[in-house]
C-alpha atoms as a PDB file:
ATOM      1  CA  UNK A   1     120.843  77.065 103.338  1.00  0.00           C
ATOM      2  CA  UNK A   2     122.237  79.045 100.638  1.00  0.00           C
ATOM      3  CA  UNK A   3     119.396  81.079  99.951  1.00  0.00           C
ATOM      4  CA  UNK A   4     118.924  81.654 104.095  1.00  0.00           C
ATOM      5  CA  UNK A   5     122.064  83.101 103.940  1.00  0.00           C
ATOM      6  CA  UNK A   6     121.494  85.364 100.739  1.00  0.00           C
ATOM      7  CA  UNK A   7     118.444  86.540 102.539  1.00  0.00           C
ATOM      8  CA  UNK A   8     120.243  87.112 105.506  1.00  0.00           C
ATOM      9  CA  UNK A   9     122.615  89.499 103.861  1.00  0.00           C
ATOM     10  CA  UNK A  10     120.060  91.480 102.128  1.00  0.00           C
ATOM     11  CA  UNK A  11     118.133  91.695 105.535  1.00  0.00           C
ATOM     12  CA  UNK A  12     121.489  93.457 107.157  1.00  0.00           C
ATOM     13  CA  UNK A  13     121.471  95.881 104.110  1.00  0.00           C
ATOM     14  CA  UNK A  14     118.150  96.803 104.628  1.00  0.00           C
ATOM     15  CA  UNK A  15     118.430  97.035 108.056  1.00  0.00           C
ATOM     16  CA  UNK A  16     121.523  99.251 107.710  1.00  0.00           C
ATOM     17  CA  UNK A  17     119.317 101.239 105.438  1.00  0.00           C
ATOM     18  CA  UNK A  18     116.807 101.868 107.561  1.00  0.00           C
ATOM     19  CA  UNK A  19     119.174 102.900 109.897  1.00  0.00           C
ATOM     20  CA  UNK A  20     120.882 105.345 107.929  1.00  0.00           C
ATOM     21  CA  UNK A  21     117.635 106.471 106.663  1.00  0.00           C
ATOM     22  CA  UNK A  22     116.422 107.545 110.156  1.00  0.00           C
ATOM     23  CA  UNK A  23     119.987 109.239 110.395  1.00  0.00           C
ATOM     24  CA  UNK A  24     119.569 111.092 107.484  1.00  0.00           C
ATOM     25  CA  UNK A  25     115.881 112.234 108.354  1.00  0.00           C
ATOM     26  CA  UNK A  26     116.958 113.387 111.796  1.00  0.00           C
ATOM     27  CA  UNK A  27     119.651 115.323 110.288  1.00  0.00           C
ATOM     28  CA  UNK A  28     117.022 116.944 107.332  1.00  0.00           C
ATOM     29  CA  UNK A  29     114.189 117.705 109.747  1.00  0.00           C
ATOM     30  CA  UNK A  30     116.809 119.748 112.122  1.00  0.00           C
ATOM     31  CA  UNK A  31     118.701 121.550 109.614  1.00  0.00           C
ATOM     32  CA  UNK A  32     116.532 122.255 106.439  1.00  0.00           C
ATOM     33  CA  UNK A  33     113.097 121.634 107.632  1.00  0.00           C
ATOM     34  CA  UNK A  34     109.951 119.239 106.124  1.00  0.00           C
ATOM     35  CA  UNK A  35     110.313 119.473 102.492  1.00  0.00           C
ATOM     36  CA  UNK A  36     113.811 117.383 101.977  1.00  0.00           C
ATOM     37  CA  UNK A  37     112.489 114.620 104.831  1.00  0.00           C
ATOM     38  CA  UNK A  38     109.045 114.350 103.385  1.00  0.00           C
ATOM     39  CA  UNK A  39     111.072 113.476 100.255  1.00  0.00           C
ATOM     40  CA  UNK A  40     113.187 110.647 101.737  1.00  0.00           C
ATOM     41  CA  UNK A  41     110.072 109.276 104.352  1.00  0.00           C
ATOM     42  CA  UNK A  42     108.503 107.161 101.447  1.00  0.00           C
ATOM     43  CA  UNK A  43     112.239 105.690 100.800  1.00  0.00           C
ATOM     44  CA  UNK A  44     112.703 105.065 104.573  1.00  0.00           C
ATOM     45  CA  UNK A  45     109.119 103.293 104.472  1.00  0.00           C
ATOM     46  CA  UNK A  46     109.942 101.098 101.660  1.00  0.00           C
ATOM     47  CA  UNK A  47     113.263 100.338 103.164  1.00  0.00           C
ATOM     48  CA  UNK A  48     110.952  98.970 106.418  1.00  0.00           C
ATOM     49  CA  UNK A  49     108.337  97.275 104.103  1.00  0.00           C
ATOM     50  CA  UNK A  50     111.563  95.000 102.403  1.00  0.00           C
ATOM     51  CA  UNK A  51     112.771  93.922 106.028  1.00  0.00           C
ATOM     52  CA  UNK A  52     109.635  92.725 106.759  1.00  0.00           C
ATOM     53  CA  UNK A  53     109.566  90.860 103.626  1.00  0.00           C
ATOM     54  CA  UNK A  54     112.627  89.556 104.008  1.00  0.00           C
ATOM     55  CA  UNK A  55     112.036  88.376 107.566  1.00  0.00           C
ATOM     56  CA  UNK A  56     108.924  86.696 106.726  1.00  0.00           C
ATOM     57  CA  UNK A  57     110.677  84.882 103.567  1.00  0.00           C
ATOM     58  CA  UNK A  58     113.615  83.614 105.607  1.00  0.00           C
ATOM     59  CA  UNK A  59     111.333  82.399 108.655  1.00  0.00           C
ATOM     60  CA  UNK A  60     108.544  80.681 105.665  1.00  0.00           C
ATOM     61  CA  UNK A  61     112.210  78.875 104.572  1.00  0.00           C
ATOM     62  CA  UNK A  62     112.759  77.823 107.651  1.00  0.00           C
ATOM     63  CA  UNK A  63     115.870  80.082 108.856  1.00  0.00           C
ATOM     64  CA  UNK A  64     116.219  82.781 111.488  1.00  0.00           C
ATOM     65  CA  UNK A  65     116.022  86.229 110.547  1.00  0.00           C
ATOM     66  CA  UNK A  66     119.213  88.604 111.320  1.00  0.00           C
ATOM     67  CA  UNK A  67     118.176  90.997 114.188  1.00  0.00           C
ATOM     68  CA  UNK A  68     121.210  93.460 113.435  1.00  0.00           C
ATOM     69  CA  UNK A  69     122.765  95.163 110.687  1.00  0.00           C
ATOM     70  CA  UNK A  70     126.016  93.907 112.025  1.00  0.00           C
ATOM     71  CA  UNK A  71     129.325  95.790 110.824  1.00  0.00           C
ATOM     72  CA  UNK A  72     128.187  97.035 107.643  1.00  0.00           C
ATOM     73  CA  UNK A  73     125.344  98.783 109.279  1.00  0.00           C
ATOM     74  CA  UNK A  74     127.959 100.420 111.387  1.00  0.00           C
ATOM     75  CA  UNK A  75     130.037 101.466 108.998  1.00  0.00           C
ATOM     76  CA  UNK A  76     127.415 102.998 106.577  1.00  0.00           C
ATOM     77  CA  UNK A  77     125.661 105.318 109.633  1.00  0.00           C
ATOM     78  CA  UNK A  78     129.456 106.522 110.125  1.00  0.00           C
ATOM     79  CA  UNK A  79     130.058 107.502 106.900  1.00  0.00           C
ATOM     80  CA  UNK A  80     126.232 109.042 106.428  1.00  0.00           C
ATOM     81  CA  UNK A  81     127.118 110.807 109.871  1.00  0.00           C
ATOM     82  CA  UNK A  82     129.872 111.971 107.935  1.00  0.00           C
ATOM     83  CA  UNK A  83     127.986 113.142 105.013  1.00  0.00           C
ATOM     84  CA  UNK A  84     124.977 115.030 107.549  1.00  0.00           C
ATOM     85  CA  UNK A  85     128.079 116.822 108.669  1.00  0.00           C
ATOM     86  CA  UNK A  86     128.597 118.105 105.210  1.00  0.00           C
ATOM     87  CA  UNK A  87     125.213 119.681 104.141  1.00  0.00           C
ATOM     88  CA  UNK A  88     122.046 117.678 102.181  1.00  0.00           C
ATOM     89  CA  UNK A  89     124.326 116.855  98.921  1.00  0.00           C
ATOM     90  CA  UNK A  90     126.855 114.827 100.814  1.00  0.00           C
ATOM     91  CA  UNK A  91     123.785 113.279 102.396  1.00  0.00           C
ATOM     92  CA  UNK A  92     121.555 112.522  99.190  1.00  0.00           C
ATOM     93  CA  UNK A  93     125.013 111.631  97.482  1.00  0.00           C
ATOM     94  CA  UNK A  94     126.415 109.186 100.508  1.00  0.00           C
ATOM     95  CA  UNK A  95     122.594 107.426 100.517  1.00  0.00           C
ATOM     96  CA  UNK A  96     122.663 107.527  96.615  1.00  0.00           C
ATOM     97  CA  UNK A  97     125.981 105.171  96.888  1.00  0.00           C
ATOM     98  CA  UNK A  98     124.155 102.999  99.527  1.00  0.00           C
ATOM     99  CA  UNK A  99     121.128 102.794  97.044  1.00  0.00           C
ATOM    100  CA  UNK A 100     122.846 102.006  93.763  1.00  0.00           C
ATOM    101  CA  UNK A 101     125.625  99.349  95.786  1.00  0.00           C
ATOM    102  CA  UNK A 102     122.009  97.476  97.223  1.00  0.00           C
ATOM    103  CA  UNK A 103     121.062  97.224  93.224  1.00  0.00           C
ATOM    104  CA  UNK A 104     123.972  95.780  92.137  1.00  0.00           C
ATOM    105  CA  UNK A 105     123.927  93.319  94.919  1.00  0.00           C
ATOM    106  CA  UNK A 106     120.281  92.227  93.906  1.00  0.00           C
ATOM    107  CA  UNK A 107     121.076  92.491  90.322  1.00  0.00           C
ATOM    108  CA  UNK A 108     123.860  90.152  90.865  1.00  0.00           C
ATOM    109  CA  UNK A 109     122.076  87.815  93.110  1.00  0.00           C
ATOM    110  CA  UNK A 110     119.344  87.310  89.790  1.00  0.00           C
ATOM    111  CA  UNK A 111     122.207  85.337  88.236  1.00  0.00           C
ATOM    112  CA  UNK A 112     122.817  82.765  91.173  1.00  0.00           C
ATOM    113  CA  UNK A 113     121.047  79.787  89.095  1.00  0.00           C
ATOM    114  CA  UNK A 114     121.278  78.077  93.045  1.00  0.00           C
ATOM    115  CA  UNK A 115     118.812  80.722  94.537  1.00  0.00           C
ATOM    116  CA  UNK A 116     114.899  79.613  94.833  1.00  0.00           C
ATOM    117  CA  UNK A 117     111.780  80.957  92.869  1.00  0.00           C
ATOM    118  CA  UNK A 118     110.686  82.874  96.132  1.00  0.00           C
ATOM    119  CA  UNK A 119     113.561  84.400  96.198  1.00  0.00           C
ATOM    120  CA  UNK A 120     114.538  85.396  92.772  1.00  0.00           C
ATOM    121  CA  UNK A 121     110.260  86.684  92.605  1.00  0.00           C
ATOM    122  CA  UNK A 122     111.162  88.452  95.612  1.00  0.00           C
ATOM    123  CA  UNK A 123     114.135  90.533  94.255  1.00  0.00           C
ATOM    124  CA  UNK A 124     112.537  91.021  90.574  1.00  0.00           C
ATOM    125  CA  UNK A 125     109.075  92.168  92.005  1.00  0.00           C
ATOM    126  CA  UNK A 126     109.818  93.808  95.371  1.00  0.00           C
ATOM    127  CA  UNK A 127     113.367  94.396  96.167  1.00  0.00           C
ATOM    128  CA  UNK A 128     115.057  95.467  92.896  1.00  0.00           C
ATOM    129  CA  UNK A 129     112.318  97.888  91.608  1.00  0.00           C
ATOM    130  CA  UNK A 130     111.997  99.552  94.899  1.00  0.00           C
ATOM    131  CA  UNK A 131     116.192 100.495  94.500  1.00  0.00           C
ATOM    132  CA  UNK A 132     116.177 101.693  91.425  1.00  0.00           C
ATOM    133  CA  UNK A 133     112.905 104.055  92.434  1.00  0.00           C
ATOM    134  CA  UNK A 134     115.297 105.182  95.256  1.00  0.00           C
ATOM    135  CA  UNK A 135     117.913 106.201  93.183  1.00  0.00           C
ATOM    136  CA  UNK A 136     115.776 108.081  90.757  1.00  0.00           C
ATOM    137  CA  UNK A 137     114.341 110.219  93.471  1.00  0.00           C
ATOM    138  CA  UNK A 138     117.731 110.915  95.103  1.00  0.00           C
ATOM    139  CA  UNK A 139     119.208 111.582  91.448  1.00  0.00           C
ATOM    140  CA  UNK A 140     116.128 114.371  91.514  1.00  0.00           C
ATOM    141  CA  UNK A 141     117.107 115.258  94.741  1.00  0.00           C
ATOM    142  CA  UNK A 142     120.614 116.118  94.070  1.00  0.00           C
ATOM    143  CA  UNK A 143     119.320 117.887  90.666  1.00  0.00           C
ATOM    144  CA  UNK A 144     117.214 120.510  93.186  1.00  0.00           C
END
């Protein structure tokens, strides 16, 4: 149950992501044009691919995937709504926190000796490398 529920809360993050992602995108396409939202589309996309993953890992364990991104999915489009409001910086900045607070979740989730194989494989192949690729790019982004 334990790792259901681990994978449960990394499905609302991503989720919430994805969410915030589209925000973000909507809010880049309409003010500065293609070039910014081309940049963040792959990180969207890769934000999709881990639901998916994380869906299909929590069903294969026998649990029922989240369908929501509950409170915390809320609360992060309000403050990237926020952030739109204050130009691209605040944006790349407000998704930057998102990005490096999902790594330290999965970076502190490798140390729970109680999670499975699948899922620790899951986080040090898939899920952990594809956050700190985020960050990188958004770190370039804010050095434009």
């Amino acid at each position: 149950m334990h790792n259901i529920e681990t994978l449960n809360q990394f499905l609302k993050d991503e989720l919430s992501a994805t969410e915030t992602y589209e925000q973000a995108l909507e809010k880049l396409r309409d003010d500065t044009g293609l070039a910014e939202s081309e940049a963040l589309k792959p990180i969207y996309e890769s934000h999709k691919d881990a639901v998916s993953s994380l869906q299909s890992l929590i069903s294969r364990l026998g649990g029922t995937p989240c369908e929501s991104s509950g409170a915390w999915g809320t609360w992060a489009k309000i403050v990237q709504g926020s952030a739109n409001l204050l130009g691209k910086d605040a944006a790349f900045t407000a998704l930057q926190v998102g990005e490096k607070s999902g790594s330290d979740n999965y970076e502190k989730a490798l140390e729970d000796t109680e999670l499975s194989s699948d899922v620790q494989s899951l986080i040090k192949t898939k899920l952990l490398p594809a956050q700190q690729a985020h960050i990188l790019t958004l770190n370039r982004l804010l050095a434009l």
